[in-house]
Protein backbone atom coordinates (compact mmCIF):
# COMPACT_ATOMS: atom_id res chain seq x y z
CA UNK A 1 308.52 -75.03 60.32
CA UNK A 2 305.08 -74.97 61.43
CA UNK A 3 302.41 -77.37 61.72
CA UNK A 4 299.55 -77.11 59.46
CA UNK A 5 297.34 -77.96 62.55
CA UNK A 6 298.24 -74.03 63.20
CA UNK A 7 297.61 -72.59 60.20
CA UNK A 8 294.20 -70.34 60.44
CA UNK A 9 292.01 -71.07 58.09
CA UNK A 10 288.28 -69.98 56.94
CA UNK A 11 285.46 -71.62 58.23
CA UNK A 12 281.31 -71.20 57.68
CA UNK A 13 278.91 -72.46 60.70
CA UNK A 14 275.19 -72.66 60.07
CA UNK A 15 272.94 -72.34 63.16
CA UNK A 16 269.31 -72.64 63.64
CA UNK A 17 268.34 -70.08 66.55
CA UNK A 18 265.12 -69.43 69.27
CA UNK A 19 263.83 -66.06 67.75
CA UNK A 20 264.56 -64.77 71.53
CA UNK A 21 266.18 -61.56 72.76
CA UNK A 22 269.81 -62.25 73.60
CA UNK A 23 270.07 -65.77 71.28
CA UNK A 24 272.53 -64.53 68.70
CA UNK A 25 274.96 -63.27 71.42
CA UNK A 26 274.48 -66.70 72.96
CA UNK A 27 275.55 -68.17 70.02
CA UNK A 28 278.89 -65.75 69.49
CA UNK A 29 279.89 -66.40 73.00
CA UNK A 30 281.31 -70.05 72.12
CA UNK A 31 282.87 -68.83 68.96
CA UNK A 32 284.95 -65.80 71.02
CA UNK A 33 285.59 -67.76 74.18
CA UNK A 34 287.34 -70.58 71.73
CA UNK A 35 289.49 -68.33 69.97
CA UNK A 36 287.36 -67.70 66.79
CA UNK A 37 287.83 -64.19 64.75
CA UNK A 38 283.92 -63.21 63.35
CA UNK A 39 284.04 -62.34 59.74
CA UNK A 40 280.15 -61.86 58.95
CA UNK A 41 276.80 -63.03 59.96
CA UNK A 42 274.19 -63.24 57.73
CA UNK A 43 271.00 -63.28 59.98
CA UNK A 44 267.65 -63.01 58.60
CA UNK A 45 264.99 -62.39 61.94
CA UNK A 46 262.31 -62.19 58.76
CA UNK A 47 263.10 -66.27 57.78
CA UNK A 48 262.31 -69.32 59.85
CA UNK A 49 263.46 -72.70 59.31
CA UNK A 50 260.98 -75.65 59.07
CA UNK A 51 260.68 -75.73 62.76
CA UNK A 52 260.16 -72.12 62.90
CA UNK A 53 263.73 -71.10 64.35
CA UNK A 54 266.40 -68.24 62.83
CA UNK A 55 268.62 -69.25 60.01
CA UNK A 56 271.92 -67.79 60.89
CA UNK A 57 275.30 -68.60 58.82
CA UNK A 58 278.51 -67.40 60.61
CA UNK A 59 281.89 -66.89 59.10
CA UNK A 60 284.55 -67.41 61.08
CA UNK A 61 288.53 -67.69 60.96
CA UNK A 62 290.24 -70.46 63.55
CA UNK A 63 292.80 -73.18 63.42
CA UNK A 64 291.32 -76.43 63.31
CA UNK A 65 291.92 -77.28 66.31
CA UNK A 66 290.01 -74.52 67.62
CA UNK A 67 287.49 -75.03 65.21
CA UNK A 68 286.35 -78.64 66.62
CA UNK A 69 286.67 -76.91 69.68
CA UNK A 70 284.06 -74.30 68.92
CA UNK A 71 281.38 -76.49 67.14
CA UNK A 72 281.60 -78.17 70.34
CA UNK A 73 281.06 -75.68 72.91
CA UNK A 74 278.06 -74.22 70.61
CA UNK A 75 276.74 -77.80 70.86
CA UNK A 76 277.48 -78.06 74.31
CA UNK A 77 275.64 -74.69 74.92
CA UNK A 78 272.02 -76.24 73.19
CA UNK A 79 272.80 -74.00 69.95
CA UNK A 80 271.88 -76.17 66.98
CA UNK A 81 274.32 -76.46 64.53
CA UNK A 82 272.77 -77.20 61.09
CA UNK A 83 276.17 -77.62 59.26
CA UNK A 84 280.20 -76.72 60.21
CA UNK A 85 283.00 -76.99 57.79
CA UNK A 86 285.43 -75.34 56.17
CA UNK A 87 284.75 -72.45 53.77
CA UNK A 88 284.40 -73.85 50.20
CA UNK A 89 283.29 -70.70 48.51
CA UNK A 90 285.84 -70.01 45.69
CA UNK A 91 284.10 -68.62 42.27
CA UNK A 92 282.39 -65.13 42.62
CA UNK A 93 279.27 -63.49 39.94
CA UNK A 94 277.51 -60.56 39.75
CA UNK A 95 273.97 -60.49 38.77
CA UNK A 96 271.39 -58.39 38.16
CA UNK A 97 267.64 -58.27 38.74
CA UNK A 98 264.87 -55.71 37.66
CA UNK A 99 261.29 -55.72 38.27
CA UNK A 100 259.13 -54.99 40.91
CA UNK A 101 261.67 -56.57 43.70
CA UNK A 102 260.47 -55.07 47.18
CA UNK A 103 256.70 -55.70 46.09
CA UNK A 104 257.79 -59.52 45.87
CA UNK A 105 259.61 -58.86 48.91
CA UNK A 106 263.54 -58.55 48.11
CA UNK A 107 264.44 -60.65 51.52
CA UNK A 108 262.43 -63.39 50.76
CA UNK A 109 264.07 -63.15 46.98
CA UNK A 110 267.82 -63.32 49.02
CA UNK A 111 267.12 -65.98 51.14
CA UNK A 112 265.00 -68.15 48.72
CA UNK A 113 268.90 -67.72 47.03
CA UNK A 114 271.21 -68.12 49.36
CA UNK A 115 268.75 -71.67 50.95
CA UNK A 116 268.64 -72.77 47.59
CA UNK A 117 272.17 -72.89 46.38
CA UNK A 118 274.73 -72.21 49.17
CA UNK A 119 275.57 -69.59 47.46
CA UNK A 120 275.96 -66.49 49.68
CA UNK A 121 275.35 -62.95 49.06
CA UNK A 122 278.66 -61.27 49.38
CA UNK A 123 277.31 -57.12 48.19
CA UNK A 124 273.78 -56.03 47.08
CA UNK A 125 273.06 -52.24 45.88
CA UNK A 126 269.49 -51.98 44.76
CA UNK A 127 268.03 -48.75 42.76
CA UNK A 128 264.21 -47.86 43.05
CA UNK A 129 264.31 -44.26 41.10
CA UNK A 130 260.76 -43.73 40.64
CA UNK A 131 260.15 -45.48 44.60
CA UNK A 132 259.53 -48.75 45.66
CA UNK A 133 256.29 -49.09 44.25
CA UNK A 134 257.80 -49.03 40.72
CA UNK A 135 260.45 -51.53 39.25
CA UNK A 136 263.84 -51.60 40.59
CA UNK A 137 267.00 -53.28 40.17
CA UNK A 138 269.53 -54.95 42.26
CA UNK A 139 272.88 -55.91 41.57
CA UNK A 140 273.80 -58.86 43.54
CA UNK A 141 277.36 -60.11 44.14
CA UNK A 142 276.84 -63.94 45.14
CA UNK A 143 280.54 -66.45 45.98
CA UNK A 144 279.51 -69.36 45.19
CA UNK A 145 281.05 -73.22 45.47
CA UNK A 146 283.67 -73.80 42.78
CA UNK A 147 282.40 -75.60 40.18
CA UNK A 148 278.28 -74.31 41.20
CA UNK A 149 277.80 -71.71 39.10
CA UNK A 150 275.69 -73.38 37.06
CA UNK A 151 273.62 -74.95 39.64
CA UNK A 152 273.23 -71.31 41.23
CA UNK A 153 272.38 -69.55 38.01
CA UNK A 154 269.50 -72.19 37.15
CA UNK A 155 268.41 -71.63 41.30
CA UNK A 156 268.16 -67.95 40.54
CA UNK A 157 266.62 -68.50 37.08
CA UNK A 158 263.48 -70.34 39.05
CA UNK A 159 263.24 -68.00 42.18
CA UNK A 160 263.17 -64.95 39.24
CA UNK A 161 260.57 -66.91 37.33
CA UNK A 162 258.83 -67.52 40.25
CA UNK A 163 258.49 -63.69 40.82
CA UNK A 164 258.15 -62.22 37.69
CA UNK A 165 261.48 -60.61 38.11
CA UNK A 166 264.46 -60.69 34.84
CA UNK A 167 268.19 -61.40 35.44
CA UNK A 168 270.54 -60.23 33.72
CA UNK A 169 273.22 -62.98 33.90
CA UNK A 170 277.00 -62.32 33.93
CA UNK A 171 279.43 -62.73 30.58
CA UNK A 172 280.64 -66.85 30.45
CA UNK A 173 284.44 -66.70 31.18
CA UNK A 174 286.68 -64.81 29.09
CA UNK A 175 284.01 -62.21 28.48
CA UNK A 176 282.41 -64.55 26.06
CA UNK A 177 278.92 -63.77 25.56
């Protein structure tokens, strides 16, 4: 019988980096030397944090054990760790948005997102047929805290509004319109 203590399990750290060569390496080092398996890294060079440092969310797998010992040795090594837990994304939506979405600057439409709703951008496949000066779409796969859909959807609503850009939101449960 094993001991849950063993189990691997999912977990999402959010780090605040120097925009410096070589800091994002700096930052994996802890997570590989403590036994950590990388599953993605969203890292946005274009986005700074209030105190003008790189946003970076990692996904990680580890036992908890190792897990306390990684947020540790990242702490230990100066990297700022913004938040570290366990991965609570559990309900998934697909989303679409038109309009003229790299005019209004399509990262800044992503991370405006993903800061205000914890959501996190899981797929994206945009279409410009006429070129990017013209409209476009996107169609944006988001995971999302269970229970947060609603909170995300109204985020998205405001950072479309905010842009001129549409969304075409996804069918309620049960394909219910």
């Amino acid at each position: 019988m094993s001991d849950s203590t063993d189990e691997v399990r999912s977990y999402t750290v959010r780090l605040e980096l120097v925009d410096e060569p070589g800091e994002l390496l700096r930052a994996l080092e802890p997570i590989a030397n403590n036994g950590g398996n990388l599953l993605s890294i969203f890292h946005e060079r274009g986005n700074v944090t209030p105190r003008g440092h790189i946003p970076v969310e990692v996904d990680l797998e580890a036992t908890p054990e190792r897990f306390d010992d990684i947020v540790d040795a990242l702490r230990d090594a100066g990297i700022n760790v913004i938040q570290a837990g366990a991965e609570q994304y559990s309900e998934a939506l697909t989303i679409i948005l038109t309009g003229h979405l790299v005019n209004t600057d399509l990262s800044d439409t992503l991370s405006r997102i993903h800061e205000s709703t914890d959501a996190t951008v899981t797929d994206l496949s945009l279409s410009a047929p006429e070129g990017t000066d013209d409209a476009s779409s996107a169609r944006i796969r988001l995971a999302t805290e269970e229970g947060a859909v609603t909170e995300t959807m109204s985020a998205i609503r405001t950072v479309a509004g905010d842009k001129d850009l549409r969304v075409i939101e996804p069918l309620a449960a049960g394909g219910e319109a």
